[in-house]
C-alpha atoms as a PDB file:
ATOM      1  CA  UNK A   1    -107.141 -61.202  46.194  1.00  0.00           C
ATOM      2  CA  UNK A   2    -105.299 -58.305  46.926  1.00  0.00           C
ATOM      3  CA  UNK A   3    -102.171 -56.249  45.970  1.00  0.00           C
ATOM      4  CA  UNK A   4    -100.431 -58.080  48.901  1.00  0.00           C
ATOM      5  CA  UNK A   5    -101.040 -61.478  47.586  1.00  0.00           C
ATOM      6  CA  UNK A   6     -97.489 -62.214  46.126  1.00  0.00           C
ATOM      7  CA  UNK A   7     -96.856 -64.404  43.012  1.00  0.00           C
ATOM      8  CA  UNK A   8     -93.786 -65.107  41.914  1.00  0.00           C
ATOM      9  CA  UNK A   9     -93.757 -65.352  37.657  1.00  0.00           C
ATOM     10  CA  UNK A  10     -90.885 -66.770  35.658  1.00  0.00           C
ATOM     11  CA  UNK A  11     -91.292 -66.340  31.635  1.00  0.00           C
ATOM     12  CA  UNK A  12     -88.926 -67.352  28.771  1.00  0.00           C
ATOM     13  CA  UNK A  13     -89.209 -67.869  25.003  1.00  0.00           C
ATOM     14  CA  UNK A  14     -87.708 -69.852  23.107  1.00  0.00           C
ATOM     15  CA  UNK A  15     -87.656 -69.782  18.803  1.00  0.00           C
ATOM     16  CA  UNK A  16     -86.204 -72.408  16.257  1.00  0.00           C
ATOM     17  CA  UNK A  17     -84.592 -69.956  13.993  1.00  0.00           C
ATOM     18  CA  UNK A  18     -85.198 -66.475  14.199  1.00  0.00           C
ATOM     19  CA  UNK A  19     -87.689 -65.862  12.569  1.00  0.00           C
ATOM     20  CA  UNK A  20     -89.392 -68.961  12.961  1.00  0.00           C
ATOM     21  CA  UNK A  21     -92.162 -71.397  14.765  1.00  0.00           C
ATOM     22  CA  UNK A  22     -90.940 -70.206  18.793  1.00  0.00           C
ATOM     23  CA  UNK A  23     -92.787 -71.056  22.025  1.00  0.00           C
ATOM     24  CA  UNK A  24     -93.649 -68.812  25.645  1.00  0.00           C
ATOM     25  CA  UNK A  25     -93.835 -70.410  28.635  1.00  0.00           C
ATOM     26  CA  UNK A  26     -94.365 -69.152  32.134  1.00  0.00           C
ATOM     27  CA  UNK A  27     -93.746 -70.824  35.589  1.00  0.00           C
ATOM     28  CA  UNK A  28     -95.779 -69.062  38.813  1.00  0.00           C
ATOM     29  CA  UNK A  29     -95.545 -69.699  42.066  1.00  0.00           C
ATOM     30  CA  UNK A  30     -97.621 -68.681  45.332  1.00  0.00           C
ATOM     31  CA  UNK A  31     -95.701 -67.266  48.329  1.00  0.00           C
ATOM     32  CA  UNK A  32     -98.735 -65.769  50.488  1.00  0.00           C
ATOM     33  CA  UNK A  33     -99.963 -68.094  53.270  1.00  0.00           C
ATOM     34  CA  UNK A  34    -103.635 -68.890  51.954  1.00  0.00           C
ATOM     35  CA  UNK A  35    -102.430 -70.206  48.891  1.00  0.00           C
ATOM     36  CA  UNK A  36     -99.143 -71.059  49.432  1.00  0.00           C
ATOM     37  CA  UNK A  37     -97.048 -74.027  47.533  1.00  0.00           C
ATOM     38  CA  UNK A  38     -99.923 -73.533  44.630  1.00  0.00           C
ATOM     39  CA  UNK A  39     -98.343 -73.738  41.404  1.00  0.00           C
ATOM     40  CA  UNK A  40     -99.596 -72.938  37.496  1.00  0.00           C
ATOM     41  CA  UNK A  41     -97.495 -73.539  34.254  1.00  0.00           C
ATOM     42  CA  UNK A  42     -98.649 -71.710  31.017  1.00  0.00           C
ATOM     43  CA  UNK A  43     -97.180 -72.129  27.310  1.00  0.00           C
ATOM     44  CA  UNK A  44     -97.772 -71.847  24.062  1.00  0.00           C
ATOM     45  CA  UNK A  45     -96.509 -70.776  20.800  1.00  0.00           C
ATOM     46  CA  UNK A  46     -96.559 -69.109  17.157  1.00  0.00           C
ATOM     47  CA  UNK A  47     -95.662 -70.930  13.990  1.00  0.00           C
ATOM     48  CA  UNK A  48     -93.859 -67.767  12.623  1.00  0.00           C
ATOM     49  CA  UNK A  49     -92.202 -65.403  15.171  1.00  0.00           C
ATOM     50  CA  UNK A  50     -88.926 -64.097  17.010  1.00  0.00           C
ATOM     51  CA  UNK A  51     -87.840 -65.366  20.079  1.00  0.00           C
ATOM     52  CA  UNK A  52     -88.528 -61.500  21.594  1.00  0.00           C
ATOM     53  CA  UNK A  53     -92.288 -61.487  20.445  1.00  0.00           C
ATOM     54  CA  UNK A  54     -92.231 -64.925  22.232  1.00  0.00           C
ATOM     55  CA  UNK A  55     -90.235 -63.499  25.727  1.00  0.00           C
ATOM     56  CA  UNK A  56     -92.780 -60.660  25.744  1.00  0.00           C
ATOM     57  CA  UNK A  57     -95.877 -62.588  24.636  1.00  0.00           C
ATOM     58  CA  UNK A  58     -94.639 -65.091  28.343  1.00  0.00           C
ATOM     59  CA  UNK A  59     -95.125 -62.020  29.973  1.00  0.00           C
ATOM     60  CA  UNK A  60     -98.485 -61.159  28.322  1.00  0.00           C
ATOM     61  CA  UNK A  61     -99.855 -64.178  29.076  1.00  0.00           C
ATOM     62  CA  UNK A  62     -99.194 -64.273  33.093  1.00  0.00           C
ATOM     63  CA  UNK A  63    -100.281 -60.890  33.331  1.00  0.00           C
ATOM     64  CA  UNK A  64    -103.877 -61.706  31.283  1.00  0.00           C
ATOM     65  CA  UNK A  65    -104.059 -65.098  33.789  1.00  0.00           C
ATOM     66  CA  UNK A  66    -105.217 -62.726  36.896  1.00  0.00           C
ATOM     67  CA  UNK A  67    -108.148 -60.869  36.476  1.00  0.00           C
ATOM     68  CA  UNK A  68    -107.486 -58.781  39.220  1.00  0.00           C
ATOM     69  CA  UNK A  69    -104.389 -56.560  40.711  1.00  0.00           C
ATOM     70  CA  UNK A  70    -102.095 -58.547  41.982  1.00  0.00           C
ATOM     71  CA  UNK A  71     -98.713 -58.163  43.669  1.00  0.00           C
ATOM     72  CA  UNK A  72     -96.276 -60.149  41.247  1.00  0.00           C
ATOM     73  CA  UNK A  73     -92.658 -60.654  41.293  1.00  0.00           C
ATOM     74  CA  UNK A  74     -91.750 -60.990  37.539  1.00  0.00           C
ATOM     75  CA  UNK A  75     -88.495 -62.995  36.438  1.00  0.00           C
ATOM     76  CA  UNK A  76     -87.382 -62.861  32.958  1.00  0.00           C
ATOM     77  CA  UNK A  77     -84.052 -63.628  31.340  1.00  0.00           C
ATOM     78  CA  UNK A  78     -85.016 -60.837  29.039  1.00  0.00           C
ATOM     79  CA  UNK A  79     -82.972 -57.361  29.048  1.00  0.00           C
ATOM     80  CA  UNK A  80     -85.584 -56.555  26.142  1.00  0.00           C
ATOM     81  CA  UNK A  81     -88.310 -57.493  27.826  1.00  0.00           C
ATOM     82  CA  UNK A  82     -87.117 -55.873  31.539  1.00  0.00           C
ATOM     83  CA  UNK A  83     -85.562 -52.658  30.233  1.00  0.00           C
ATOM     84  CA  UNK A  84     -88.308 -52.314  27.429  1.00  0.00           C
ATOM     85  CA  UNK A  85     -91.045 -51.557  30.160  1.00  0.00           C
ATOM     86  CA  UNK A  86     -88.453 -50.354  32.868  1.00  0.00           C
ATOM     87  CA  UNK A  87     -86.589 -47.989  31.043  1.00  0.00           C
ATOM     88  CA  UNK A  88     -87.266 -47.263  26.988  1.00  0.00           C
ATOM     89  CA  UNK A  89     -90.689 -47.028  26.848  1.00  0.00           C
ATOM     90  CA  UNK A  90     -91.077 -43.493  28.165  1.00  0.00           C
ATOM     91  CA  UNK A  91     -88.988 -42.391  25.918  1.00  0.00           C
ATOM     92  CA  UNK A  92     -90.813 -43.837  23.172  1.00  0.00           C
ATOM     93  CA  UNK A  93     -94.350 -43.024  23.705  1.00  0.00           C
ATOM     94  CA  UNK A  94     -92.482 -39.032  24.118  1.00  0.00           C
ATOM     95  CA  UNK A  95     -91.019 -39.390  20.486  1.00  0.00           C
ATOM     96  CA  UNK A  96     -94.128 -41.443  19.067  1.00  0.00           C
ATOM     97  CA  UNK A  97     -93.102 -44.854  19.576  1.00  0.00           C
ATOM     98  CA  UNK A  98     -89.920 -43.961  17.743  1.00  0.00           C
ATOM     99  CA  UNK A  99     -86.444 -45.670  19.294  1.00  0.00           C
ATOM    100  CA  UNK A 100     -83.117 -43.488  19.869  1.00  0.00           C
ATOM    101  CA  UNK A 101     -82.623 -44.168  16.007  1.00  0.00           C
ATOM    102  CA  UNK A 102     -85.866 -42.467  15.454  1.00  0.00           C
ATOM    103  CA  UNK A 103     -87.004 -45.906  14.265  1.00  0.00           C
ATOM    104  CA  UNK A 104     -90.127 -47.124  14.443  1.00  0.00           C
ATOM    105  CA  UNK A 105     -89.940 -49.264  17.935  1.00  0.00           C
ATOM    106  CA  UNK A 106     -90.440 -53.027  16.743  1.00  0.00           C
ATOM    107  CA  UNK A 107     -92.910 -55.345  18.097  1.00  0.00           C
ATOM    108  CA  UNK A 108     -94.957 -51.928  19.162  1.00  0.00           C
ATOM    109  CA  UNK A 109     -98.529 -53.940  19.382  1.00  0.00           C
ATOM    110  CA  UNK A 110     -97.401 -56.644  22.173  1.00  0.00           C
ATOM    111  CA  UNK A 111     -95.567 -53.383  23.865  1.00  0.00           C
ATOM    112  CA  UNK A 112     -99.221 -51.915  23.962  1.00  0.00           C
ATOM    113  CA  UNK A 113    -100.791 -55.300  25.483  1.00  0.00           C
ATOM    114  CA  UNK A 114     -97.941 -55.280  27.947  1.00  0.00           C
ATOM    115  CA  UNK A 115     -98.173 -51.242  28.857  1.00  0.00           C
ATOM    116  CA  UNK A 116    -101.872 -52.438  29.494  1.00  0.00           C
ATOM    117  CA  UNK A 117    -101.462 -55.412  31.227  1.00  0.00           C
ATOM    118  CA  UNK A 118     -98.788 -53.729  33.556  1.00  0.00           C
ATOM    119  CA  UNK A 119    -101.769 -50.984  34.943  1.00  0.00           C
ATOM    120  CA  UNK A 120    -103.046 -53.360  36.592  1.00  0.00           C
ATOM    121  CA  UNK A 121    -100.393 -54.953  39.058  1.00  0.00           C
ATOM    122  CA  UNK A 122     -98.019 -54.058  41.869  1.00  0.00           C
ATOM    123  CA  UNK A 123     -94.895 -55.728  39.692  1.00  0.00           C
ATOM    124  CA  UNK A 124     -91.407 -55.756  40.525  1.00  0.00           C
ATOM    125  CA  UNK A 125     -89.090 -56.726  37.644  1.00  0.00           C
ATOM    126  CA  UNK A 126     -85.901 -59.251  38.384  1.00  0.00           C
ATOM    127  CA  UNK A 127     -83.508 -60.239  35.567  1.00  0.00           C
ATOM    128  CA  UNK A 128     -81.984 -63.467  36.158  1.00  0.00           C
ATOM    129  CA  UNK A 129     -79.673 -65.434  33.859  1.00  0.00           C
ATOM    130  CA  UNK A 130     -80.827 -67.861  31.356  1.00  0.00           C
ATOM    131  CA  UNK A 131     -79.422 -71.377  31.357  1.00  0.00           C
ATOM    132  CA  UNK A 132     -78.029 -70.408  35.144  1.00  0.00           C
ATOM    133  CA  UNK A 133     -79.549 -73.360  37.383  1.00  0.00           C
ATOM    134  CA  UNK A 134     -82.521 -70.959  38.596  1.00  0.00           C
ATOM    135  CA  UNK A 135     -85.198 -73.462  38.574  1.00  0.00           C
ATOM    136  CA  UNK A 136     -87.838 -71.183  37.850  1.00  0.00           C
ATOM    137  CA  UNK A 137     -85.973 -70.048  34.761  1.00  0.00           C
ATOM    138  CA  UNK A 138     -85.456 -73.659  33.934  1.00  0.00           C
ATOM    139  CA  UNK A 139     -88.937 -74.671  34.169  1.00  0.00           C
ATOM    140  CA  UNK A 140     -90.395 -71.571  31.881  1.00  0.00           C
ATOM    141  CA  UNK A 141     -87.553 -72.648  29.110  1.00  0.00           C
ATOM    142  CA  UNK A 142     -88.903 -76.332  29.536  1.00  0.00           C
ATOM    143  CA  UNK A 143     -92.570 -74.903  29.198  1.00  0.00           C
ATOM    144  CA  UNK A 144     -91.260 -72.408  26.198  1.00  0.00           C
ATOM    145  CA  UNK A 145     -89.776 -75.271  24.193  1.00  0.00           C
ATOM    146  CA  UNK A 146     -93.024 -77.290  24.959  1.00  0.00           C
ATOM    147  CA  UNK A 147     -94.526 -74.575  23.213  1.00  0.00           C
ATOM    148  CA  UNK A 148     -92.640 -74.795  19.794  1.00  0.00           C
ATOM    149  CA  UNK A 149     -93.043 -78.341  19.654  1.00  0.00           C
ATOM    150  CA  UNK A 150     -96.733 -77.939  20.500  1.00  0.00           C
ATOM    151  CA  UNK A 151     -96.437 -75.592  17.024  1.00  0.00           C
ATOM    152  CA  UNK A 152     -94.441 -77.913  15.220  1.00  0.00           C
ATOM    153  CA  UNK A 153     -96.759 -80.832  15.452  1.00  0.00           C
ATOM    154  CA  UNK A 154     -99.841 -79.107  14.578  1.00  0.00           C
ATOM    155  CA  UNK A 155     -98.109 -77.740  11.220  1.00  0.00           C
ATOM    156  CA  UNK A 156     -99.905 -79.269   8.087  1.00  0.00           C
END
C-alpha cells in the first residue's frame, strides 16, 4: 500500500487502579476506495501498569500492525500521548530524555518504540474527547476494558 492509503486509528487505555492490571485497545478503519468499509479491532493488556503505559502501548500496537508506511489518521483521547510525540519530545531527547523538571521523562522505553514506530508513517494526530459519543473512541474504550478483563481472568 502506499502513503495515500488512509486509515483511520482510534486507541484508548483503560487501568483498574493506577497502578494496576489496565488494558489497550485500538479501533481502525479503512477510508481509501480498494479497501474501503474494512475494519480491525486490537486489544490487550498488562497485569501491572498505568493507564498512560496502556494509552501509549494502543498506539504502539496499531503502528506495529502495518508493516509498511502508511497514511494514518490517529485519534487518541490522550493529551500525554498526542502532545508527548507532538510537542515534548524534542525537547527531551535535547536535554537527555530529561522533562522541564530535569526529571527523568517516565515511561521513556514505550516513548522509544513509539519515536520508532512513528518513522515510518504519514500520521496526523487528532485529540478527541473521551466518554464524548465519538464512536470510534467508544469502541477502543470497549476494546481497552476487554483488555483488563482479558488480564484479570488469566491471573492465577
Amino acid at each position: 500500500m502506499s502513503k495515500k492509503t488512509i486509515v483511520q486509528i482510534w486507541t484508548d487505555g483503560a487501568c483498574k487502579g493506577n497502578p494496576g492490571p489496565g488494558g489497550w485497545g485500538v479501533y481502525m478503519k479503512y477510508k481509501n476506495a480498494e479497501l474501503s468499509g474494512r475494519e480491525h479491532e486490537l486489544f490487550g493488556g498488562e497485569l501491572d501498569t498505568t493507564n498512560n503505559r496502556m494509552e501509549m502501548m494502543a498506539v504502539i500496537k496499531a503502528l506495529e500492525f502495518f508493516k509498511e508506511s502508511w497514511h494514518l489518521e490517529l485519534y487518541v483521547d490522550s493529551q500525554y500521548v498526542k502532545k508527548g510525540l507532538t510537542e515534548w519530545m524534542p525537547g527531551w531527547i535535547k536535554k537527555n530524555w530529561k522533562n522541564s523538571a530535569n526529571k527523568p521523562v517516565k515511561n521513556k522505553d514505550l516513548w522509544l518504540q513509539l519515536l520508532e514506530q512513528t518513522k515510518r508513517h504519514q500520521l496526523e494526530w487528532f485529540w478527541v474527547k473521551g466518554h464524548s459519543g465519538d464512536p470510534g473512541n467508544e469502541r477502543a474504550d470497549e476494546l481497552a476494558n476487554k483488555g483488563v478483563e482479558q488480564v484479570l481472568a488469566a491471573r492465577p
